[in-house]
C-alpha atoms as a PDB file:
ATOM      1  CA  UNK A   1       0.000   0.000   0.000  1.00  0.00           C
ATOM      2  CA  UNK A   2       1.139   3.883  -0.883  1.00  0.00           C
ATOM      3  CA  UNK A   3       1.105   5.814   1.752  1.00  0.00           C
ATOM      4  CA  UNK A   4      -0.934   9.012   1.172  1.00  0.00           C
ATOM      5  CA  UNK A   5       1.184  12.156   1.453  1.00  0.00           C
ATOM      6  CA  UNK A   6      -1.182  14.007   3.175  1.00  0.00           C
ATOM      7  CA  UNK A   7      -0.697  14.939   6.780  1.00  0.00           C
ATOM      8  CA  UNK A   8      -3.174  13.105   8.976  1.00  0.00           C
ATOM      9  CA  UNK A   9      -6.045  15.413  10.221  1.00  0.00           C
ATOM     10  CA  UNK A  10      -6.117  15.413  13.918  1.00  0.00           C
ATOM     11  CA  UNK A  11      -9.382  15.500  15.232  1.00  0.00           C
ATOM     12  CA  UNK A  12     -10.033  18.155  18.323  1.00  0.00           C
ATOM     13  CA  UNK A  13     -10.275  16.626  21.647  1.00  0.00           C
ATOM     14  CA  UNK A  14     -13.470  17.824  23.488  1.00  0.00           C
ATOM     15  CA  UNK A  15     -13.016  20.138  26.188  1.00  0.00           C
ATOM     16  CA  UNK A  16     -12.288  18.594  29.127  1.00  0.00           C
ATOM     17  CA  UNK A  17     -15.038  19.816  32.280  1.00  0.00           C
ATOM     18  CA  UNK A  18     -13.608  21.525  35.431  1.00  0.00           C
ATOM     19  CA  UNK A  19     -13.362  18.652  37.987  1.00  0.00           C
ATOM     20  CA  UNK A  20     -15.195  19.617  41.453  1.00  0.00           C
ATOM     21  CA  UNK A  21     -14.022  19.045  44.453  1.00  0.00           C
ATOM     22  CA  UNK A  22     -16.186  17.148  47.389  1.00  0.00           C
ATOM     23  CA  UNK A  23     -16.488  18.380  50.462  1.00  0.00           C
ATOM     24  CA  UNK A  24     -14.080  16.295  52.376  1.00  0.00           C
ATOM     25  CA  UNK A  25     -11.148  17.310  49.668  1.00  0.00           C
ATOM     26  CA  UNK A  26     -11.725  21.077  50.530  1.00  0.00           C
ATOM     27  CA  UNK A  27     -11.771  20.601  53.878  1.00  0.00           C
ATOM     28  CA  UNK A  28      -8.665  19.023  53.047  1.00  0.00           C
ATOM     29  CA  UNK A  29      -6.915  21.722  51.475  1.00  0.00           C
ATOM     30  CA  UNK A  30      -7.838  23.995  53.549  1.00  0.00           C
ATOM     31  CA  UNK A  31      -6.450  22.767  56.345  1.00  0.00           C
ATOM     32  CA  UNK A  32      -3.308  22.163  54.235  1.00  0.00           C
ATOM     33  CA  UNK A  33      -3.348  25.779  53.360  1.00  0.00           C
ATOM     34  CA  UNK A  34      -3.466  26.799  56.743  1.00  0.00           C
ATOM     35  CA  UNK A  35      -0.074  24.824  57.422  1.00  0.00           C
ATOM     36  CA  UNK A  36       1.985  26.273  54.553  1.00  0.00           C
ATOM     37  CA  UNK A  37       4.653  28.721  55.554  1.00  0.00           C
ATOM     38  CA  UNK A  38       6.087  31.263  52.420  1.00  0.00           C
ATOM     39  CA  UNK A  39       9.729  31.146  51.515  1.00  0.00           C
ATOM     40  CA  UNK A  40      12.055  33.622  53.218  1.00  0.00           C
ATOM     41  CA  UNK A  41      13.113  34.948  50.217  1.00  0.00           C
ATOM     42  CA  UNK A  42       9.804  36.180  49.675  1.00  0.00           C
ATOM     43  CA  UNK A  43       9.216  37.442  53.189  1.00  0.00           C
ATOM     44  CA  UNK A  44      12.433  39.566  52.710  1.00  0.00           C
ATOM     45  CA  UNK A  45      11.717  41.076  49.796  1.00  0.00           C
ATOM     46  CA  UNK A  46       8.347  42.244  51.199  1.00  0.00           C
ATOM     47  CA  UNK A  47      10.297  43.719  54.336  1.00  0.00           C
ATOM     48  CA  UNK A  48      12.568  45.648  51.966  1.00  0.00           C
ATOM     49  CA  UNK A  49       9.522  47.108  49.902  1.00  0.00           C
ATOM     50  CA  UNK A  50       8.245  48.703  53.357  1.00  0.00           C
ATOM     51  CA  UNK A  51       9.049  52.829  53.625  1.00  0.00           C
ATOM     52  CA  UNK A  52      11.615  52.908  56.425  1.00  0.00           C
ATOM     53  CA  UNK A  53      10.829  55.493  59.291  1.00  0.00           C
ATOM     54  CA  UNK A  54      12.914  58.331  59.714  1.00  0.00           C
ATOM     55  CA  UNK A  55      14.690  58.432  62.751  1.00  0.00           C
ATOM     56  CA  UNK A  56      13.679  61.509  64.876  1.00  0.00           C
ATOM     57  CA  UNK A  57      16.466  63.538  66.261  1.00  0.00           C
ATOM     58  CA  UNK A  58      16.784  63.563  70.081  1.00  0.00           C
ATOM     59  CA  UNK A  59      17.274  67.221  71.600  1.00  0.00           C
ATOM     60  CA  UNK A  60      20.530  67.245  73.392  1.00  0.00           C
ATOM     61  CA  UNK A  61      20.820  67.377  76.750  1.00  0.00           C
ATOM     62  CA  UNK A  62      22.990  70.206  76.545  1.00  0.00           C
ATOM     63  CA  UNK A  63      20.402  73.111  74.602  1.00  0.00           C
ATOM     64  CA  UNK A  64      17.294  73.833  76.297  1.00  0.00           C
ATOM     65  CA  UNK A  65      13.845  72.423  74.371  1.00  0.00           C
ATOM     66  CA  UNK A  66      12.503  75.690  73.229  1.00  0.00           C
ATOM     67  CA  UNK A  67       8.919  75.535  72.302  1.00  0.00           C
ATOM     68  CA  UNK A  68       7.100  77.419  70.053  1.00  0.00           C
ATOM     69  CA  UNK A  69       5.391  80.259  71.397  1.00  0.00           C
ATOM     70  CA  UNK A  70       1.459  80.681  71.672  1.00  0.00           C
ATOM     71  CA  UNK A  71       0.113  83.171  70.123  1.00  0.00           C
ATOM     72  CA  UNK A  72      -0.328  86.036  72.602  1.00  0.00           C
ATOM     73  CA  UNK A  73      -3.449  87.017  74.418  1.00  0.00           C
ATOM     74  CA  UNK A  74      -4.960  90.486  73.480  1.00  0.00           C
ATOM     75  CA  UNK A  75      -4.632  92.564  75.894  1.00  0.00           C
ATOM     76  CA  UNK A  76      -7.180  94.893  77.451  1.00  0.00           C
ATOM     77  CA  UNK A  77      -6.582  98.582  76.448  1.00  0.00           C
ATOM     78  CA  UNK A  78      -5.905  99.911  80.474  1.00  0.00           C
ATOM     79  CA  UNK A  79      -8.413 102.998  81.091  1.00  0.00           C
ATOM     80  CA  UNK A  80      -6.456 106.245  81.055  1.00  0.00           C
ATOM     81  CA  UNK A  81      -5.713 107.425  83.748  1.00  0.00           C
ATOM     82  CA  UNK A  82      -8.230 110.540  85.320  1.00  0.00           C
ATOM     83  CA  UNK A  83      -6.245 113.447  85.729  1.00  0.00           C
ATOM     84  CA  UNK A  84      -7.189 114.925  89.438  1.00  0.00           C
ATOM     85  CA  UNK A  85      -7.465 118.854  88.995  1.00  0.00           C
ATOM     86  CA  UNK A  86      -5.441 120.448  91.826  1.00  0.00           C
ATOM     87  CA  UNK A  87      -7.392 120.697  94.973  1.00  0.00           C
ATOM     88  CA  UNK A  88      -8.355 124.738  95.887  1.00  0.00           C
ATOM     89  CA  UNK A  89      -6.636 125.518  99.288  1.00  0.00           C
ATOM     90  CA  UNK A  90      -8.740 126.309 101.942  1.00  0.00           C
ATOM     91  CA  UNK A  91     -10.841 129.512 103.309  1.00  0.00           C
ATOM     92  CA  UNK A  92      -8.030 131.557 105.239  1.00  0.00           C
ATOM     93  CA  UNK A  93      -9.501 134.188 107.201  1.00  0.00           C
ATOM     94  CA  UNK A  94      -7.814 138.094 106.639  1.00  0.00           C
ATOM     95  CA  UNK A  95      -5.931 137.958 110.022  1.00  0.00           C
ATOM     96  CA  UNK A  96      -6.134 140.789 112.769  1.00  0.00           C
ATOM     97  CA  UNK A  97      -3.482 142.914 111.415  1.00  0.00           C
ATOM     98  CA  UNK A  98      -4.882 143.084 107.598  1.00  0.00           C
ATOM     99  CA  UNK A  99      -8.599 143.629 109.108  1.00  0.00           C
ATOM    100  CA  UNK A 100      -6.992 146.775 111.231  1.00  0.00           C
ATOM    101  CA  UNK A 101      -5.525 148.245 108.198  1.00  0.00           C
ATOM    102  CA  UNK A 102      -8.687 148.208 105.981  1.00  0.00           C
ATOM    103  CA  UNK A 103     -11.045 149.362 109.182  1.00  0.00           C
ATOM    104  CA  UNK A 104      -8.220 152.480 109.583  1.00  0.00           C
ATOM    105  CA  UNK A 105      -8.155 153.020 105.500  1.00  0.00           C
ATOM    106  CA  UNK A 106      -4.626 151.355 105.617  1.00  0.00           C
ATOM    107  CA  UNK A 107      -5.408 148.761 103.018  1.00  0.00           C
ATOM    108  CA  UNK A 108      -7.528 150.357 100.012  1.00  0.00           C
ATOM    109  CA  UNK A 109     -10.646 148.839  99.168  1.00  0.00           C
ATOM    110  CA  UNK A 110     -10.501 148.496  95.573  1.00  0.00           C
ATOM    111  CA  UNK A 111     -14.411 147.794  94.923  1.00  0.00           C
ATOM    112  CA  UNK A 112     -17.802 147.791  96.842  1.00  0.00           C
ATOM    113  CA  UNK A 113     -21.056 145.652  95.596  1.00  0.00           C
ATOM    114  CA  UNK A 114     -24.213 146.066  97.677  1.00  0.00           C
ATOM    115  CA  UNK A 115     -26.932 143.439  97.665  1.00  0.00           C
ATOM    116  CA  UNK A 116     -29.374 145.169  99.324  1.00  0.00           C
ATOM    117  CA  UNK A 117     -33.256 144.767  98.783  1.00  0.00           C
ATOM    118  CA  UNK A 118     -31.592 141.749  95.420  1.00  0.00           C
ATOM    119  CA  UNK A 119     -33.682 138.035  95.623  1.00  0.00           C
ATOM    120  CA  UNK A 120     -31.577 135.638  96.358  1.00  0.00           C
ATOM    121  CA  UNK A 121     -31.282 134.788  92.604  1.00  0.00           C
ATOM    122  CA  UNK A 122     -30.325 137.960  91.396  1.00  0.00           C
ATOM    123  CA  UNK A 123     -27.642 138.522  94.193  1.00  0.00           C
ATOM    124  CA  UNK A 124     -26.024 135.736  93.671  1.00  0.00           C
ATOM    125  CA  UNK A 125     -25.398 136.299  89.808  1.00  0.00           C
ATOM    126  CA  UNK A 126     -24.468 139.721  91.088  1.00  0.00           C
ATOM    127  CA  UNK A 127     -21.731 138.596  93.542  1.00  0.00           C
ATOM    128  CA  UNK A 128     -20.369 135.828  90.991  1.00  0.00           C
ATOM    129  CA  UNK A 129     -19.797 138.604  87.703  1.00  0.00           C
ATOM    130  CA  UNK A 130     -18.016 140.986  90.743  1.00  0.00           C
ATOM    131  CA  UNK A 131     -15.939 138.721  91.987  1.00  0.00           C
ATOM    132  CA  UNK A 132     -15.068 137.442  88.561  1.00  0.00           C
ATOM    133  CA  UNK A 133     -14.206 141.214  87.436  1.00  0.00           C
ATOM    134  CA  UNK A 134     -12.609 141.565  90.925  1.00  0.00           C
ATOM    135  CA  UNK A 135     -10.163 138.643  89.744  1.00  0.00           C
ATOM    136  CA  UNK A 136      -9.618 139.306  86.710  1.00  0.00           C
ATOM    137  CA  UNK A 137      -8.540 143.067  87.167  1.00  0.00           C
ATOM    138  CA  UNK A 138      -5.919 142.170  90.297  1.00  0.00           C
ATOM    139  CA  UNK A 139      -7.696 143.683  92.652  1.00  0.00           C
ATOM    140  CA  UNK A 140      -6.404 142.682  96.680  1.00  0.00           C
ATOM    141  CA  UNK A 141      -9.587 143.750  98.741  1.00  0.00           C
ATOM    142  CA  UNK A 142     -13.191 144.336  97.960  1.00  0.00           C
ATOM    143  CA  UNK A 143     -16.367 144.767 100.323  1.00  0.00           C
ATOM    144  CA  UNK A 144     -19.631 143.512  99.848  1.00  0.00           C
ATOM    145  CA  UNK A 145     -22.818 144.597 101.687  1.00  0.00           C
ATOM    146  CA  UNK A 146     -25.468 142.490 102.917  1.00  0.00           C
ATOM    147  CA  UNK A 147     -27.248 144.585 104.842  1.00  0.00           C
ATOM    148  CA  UNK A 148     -28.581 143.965 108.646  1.00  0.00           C
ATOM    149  CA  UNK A 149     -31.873 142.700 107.543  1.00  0.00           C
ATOM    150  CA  UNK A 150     -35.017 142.760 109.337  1.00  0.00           C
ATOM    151  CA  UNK A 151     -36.732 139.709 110.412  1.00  0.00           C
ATOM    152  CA  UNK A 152     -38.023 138.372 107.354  1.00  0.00           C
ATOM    153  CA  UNK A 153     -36.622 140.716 104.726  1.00  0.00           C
ATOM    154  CA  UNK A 154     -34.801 139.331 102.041  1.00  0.00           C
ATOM    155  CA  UNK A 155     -31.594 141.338 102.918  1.00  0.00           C
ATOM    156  CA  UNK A 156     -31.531 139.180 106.268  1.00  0.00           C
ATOM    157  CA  UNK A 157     -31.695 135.903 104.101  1.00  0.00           C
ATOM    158  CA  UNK A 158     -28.582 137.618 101.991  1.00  0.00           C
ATOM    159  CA  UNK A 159     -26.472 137.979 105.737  1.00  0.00           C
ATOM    160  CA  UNK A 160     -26.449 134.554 106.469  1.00  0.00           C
ATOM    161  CA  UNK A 161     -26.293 133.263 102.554  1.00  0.00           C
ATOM    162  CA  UNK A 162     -23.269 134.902 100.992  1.00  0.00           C
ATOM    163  CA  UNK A 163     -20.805 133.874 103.653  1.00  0.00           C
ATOM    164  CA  UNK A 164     -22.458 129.971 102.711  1.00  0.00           C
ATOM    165  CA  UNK A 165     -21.899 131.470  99.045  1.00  0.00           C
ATOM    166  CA  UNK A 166     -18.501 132.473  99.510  1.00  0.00           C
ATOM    167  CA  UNK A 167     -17.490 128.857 101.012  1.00  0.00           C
ATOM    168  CA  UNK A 168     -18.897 127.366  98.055  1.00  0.00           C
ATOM    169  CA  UNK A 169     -15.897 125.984  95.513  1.00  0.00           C
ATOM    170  CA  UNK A 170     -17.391 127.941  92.328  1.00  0.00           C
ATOM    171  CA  UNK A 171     -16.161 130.614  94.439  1.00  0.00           C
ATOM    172  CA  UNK A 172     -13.170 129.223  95.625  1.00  0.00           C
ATOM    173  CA  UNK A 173     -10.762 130.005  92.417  1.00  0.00           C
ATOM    174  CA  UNK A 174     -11.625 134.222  93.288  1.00  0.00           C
ATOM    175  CA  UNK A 175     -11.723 134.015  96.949  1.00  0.00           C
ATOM    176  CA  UNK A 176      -8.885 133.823  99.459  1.00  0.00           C
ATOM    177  CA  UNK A 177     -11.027 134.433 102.698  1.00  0.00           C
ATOM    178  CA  UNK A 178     -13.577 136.883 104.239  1.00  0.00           C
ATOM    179  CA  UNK A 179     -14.646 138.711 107.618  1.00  0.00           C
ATOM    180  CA  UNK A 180     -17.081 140.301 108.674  1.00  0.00           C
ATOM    181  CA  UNK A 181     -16.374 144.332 108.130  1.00  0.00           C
ATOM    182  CA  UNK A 182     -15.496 147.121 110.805  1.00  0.00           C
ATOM    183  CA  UNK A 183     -18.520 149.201 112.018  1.00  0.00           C
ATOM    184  CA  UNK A 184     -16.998 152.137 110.016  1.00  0.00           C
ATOM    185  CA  UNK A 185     -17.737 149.850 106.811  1.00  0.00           C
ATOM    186  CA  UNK A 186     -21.246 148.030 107.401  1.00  0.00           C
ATOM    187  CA  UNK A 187     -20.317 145.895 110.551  1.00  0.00           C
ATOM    188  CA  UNK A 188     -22.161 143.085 110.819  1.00  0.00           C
ATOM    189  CA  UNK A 189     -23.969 144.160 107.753  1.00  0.00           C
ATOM    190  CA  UNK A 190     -21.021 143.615 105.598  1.00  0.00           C
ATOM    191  CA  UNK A 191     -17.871 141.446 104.647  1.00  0.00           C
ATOM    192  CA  UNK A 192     -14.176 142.305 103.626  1.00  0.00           C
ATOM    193  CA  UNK A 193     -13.519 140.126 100.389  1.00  0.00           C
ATOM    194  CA  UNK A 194      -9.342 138.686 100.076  1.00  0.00           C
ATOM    195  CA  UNK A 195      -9.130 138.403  96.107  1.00  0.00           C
ATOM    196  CA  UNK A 196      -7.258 135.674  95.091  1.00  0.00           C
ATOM    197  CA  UNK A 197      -4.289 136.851  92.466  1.00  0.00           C
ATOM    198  CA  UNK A 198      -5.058 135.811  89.231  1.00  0.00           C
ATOM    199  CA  UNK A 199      -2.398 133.908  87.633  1.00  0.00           C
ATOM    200  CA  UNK A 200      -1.699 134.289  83.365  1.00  0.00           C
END
């Protein structure tokens, strides 16, 4: 016989199926899988993949730890500080010698007001504007008349309220002290006025 010089067709195989495993081989190989360790070479070349951690420096014993500093705290703007106006010196009263001089004409008496038969109201803007004038020109001694009064007149009221008037501190910055006047001048009727010297 010739032999043909065709190559022999080769028929495909059928595919082969997936074989399954029973129940007792997995249990099997999972238990086996359990038991198998991986090579070191393996385990070492996952070790070296890892980032290494950077050391952290250690402060030296020798320089201080300085930490950073917190943010400050506003502080509260302080108040200013209220600036105490001088404190007027007291009433001094003329003195015995001075009062002698003015009741002999020694000491001039520079200007007179009298109050008589004013309100109360209209005497005391009257004694403020004299005094003020009485300042403010340089004047040393002034008298001002009350009057006696009568019981109930309003010149009475003025005899005991411009001495508590004078006292007052409005009054203070034009008034040294006062006294009551010599008869020659009013008496008890009337006051001698120390200016106070006004200063530019």
């Amino acid at each position: 016989m010739k032999r043909s010089s065709r190559p022999p067709v080769l028929e495909p195989r059928p595919p082969q199926r997936r074989r399954v495993l029973s129940e007792e081989e997995r249990e099997l190989w999972d238990l086996v899988a359990k038991q198998v360790k991986p090579l070191k070479k393996l385990r070492a070349a996952k070790v070296a993949t890892k980032p290494q951690a950077v050391p952290r420096a250690e402060p030296s014993s020798a320089a201080p730890v300085t930490r950073p500093a917190s943010s400050p705290r506003p502080i509260a703007a302080a108040p200013a500080p209220r600036v105490a106006k001088p404190a007027m010196p007291p009433l001094a009263p003329l003195g015995k010698r001075e009062r002698t001089k003015l009741s002999r004409g020694r000491s001039e008496i520079e200007a007179r007001l009298d109050l008589h038969g004013m309100t109360q109201m209209r005497a005391h803007r009257a004694l403020t504007g004299f005094l003020h004038r009485a300042h403010h020109d340089g004047m040393t001694f002034v008298l001002v008349i009350t009057g006696k009064g009568r019981s109930g007149g309003d010149s009475g009221v003025l005899r005991r309220q411009v001495p508590e008037w004078l006292s007052l501190p409005e009054f203070r910055t034009f008034v040294v002290g006062f006294e009551e006047a010599a008869i020659g001048h009013g008496g008890e009727g009337a006051l001698y006025v120390r200016i106070r010297r006004a200063r530019f």
